[in-house]
Protein backbone atom coordinates (compact mmCIF):
# COMPACT_ATOMS: atom_id res chain seq x y z
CA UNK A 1 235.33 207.35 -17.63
CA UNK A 2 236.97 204.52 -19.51
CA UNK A 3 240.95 204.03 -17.73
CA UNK A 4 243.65 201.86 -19.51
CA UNK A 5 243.51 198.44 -18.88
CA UNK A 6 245.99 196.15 -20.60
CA UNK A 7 245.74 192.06 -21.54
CA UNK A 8 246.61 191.15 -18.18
CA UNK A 9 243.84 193.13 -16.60
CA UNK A 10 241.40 192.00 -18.85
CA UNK A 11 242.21 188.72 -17.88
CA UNK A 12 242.04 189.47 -14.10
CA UNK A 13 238.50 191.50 -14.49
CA UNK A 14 237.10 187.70 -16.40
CA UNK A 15 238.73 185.41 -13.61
CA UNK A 16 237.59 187.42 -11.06
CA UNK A 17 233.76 187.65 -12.41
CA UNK A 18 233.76 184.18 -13.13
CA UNK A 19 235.13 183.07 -9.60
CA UNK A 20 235.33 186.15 -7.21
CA UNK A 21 236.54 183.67 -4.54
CA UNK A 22 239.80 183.05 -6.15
CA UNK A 23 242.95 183.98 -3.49
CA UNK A 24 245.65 185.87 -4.90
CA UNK A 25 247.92 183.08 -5.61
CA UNK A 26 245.53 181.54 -7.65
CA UNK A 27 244.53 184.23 -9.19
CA UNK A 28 248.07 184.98 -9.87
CA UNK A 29 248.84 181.64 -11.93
CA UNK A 30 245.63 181.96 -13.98
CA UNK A 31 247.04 185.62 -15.91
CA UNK A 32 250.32 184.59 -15.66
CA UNK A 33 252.07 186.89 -12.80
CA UNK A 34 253.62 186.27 -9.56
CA UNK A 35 251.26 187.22 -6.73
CA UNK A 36 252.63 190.40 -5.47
CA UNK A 37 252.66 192.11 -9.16
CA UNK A 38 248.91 190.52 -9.30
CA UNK A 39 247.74 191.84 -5.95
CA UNK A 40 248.70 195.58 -6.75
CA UNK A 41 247.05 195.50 -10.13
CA UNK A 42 243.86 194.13 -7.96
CA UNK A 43 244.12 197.01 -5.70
CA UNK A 44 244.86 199.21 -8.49
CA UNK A 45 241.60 198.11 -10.31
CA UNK A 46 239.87 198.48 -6.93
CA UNK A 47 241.27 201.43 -6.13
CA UNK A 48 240.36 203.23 -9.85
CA UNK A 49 236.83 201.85 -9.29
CA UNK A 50 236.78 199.10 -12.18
CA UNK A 51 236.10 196.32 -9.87
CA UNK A 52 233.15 198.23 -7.24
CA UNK A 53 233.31 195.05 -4.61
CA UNK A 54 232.88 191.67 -4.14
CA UNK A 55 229.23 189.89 -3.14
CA UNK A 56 227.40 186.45 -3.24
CA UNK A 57 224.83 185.75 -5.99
CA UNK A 58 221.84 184.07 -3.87
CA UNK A 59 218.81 181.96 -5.24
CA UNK A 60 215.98 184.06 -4.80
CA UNK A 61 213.60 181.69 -4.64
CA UNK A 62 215.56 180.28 -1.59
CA UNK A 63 214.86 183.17 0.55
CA UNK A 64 211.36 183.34 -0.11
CA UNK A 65 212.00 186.17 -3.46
CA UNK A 66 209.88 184.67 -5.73
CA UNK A 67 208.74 187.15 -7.82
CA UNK A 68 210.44 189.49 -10.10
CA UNK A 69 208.63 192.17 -11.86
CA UNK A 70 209.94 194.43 -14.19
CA UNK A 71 208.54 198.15 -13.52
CA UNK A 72 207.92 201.05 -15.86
CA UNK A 73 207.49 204.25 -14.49
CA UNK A 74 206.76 207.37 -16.02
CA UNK A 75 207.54 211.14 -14.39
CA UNK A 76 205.09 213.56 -13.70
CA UNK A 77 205.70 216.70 -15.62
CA UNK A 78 209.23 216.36 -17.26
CA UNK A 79 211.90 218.03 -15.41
CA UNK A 80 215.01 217.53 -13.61
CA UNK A 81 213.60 217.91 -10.34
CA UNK A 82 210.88 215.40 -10.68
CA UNK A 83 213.76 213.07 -12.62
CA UNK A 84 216.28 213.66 -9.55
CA UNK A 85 213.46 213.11 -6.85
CA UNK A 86 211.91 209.99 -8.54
CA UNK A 87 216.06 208.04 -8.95
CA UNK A 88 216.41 209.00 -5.01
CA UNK A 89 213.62 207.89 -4.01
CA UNK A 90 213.93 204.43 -6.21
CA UNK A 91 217.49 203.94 -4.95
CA UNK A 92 216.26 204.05 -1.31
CA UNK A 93 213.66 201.16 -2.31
CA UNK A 94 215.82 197.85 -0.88
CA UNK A 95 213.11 196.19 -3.08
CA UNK A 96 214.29 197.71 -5.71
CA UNK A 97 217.48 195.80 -7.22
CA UNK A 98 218.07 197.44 -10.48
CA UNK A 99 217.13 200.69 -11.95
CA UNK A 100 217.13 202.21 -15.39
CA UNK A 101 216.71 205.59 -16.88
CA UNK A 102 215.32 204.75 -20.51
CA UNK A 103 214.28 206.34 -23.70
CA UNK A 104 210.60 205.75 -24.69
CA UNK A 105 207.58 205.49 -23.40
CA UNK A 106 208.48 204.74 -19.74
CA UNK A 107 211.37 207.19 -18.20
CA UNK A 108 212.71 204.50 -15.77
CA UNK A 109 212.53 200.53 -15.70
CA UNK A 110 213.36 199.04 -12.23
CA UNK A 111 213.55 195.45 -11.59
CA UNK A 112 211.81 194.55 -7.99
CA UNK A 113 212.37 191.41 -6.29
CA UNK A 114 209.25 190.46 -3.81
CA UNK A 115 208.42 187.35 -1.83
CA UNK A 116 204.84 187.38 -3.87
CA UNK A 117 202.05 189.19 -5.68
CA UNK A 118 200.49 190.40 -2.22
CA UNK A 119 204.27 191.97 -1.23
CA UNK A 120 204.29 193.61 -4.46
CA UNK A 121 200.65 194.94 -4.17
CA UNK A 122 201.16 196.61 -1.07
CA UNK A 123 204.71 198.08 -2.36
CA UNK A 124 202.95 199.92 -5.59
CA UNK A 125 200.40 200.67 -3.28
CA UNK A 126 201.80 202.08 -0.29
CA UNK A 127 205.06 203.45 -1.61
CA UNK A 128 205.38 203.91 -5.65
CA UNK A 129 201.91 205.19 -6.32
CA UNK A 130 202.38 207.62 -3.22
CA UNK A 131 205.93 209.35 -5.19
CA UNK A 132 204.26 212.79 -5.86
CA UNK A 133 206.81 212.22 -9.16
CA UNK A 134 204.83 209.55 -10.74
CA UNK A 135 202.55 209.84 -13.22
CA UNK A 136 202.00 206.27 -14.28
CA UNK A 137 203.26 202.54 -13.34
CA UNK A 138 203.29 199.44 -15.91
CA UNK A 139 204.08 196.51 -13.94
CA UNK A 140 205.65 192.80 -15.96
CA UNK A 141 205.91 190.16 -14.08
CA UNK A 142 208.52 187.64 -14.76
CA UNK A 143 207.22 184.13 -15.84
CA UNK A 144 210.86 182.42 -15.78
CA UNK A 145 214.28 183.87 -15.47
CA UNK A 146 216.65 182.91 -18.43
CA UNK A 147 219.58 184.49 -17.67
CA UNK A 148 220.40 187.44 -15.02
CA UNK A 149 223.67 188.09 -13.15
CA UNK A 150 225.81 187.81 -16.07
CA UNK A 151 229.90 188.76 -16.41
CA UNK A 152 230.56 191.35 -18.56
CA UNK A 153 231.64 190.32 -21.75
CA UNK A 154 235.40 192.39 -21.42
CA UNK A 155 236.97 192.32 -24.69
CA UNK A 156 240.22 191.24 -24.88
CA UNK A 157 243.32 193.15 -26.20
């Protein structure tokens, strides 16, 4: 549920998603506030659950995550419990590092990060083809990423 958010914490949401890094102070001088007034609207958005935590963006490729493939998946009989089952079971996946529910042909899209074709094989293999849920699996495989970990494009007031 959408809570009010004024200029200045529009302006703290983009600062902090372009450098989460930033200490208060200078966070403070960028939206124009002193730094206590600052630090209790970041605890504030914290606190209300607009900003969910902080984390480093790592090259994949760096730690041996070279592939990225972009799974449909389709449930096995339509119905809540096979919906419910087949989102638990794809949020306990660590491979798994984004998840969709989707109109069309595919009910869920999740993006899986793998070291290589082999890791991948024996993932569909030995753990998504075994989800008494699913009835079928369309695997694309990423060629090149373009753009991924993007801010949020916050309007402004």
């Amino acid at each position: 549920m959408p809570i009010s958010l004024d200029s200045i914490d529009l302006r703290i949401l983009s600062a902090l998603q372009a450098d989460g890094r930033l200490t208060n102070v200078e966070l403070a001088d960028l939206v124009g506030l002193s730094p206590s007034p600052c630090l209790r609207r970041v605890k504030r958005l914290e606190r209300e659950g607009v900003i969910r935590g902080y984390r480093a963006i790592i090259n994949r490729r760096t730690v041996s995550l070279g592939l990225t493939v972009f799974t449909e998946i389709k449930v096995n009989r339509h119905n809540r419990a096979n919906a419910d089952g087949l989102q638990k079971a794809l949020e306990a996946i660590p491979e798994v590092v984004a998840c969709h529910m989707v109109s069309g042909a595919p009910d869920f899209i999740a993006e899986i990060v793998v070291p290589d074709l082999a890791a991948y094989e024996v993932l569909l293999s030995n753990v998504l083809l075994e989800l008494p849920m699913v009835e079928d699996i369309r695997s694309n495989f990423s060629m090149r990423t373009v753009k991924t970990e993007g801010p949020l494009p916050i309007p402004q007031k």
